[in-house]
Protein backbone atom coordinates (compact mmCIF):
# COMPACT_ATOMS: atom_id res chain seq x y z
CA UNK A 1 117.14 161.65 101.65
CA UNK A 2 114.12 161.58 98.83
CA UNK A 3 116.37 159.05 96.74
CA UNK A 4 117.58 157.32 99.20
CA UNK A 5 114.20 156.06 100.09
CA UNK A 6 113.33 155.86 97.03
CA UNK A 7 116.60 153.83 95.51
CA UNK A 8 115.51 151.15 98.96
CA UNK A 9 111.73 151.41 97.93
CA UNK A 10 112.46 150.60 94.31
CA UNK A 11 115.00 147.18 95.77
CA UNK A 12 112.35 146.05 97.66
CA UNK A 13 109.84 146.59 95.07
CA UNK A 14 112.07 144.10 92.89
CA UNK A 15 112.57 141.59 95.63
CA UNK A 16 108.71 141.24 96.35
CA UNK A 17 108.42 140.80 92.46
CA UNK A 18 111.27 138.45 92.23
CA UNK A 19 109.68 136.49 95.48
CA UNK A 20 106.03 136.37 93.44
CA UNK A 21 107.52 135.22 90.42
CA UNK A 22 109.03 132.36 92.59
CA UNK A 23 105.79 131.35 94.42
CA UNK A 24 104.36 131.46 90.85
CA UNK A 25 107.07 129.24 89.49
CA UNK A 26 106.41 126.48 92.54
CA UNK A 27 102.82 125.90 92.72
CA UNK A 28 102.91 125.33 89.14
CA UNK A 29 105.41 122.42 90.27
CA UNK A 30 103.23 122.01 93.33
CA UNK A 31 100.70 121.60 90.80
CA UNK A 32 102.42 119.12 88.41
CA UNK A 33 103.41 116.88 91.62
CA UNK A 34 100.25 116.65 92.74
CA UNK A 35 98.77 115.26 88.90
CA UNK A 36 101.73 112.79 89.19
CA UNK A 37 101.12 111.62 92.59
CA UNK A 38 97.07 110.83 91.58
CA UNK A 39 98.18 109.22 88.57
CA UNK A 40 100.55 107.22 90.41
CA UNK A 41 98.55 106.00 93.43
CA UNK A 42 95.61 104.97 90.81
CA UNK A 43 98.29 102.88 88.83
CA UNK A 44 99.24 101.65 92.05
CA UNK A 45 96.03 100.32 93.30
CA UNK A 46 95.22 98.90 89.66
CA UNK A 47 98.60 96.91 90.07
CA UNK A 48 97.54 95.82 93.83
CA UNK A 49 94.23 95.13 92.18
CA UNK A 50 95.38 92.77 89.06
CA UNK A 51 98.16 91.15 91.60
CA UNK A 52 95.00 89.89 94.23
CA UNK A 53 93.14 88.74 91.80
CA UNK A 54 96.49 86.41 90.14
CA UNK A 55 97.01 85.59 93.64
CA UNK A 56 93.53 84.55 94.17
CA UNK A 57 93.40 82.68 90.82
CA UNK A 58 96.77 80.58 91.58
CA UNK A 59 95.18 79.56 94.71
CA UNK A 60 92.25 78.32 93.08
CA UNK A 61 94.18 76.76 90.83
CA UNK A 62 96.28 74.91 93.17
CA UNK A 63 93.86 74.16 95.61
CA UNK A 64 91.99 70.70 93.99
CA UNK A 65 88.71 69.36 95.28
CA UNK A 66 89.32 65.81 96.92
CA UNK A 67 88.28 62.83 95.04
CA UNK A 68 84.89 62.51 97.19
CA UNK A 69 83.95 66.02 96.00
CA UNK A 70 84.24 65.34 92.30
């Protein structure tokens, strides 16, 4: 009976391991998504930033004072 026990104590003994070393492996991965998606939304907004202000300075551009103005 003493080995029995023992033989199930020492599986689930290398499941819990084996289940740590996976939570281990996927908040390092957790962790690497979560530098991309930072780096990503603050190249986004510095994209959305540089597009305004070309949108803002073709408007300008195209938008001409009339001749009573000059």
């Amino acid at each position: 009976m003493n080995d029995e026990i023992s033989t199930r104590l020492g599986k689930i003994e290398s499941h819990v391991a084996h289940l740590e070393h996976q939570v281990e492996q996927m908040n390092g991965v957790i962790v690497e998504q979560d530098k991309l998606l930072t780096r990503l939304k603050k190249e986004m907004q510095r994209q959305s930033s540089a597009m305004e202000t070309i949108e803002m300075e073709r408007i300008k551009a195209n938008n001409t004072k009339p001749p009573h103005y000059q």
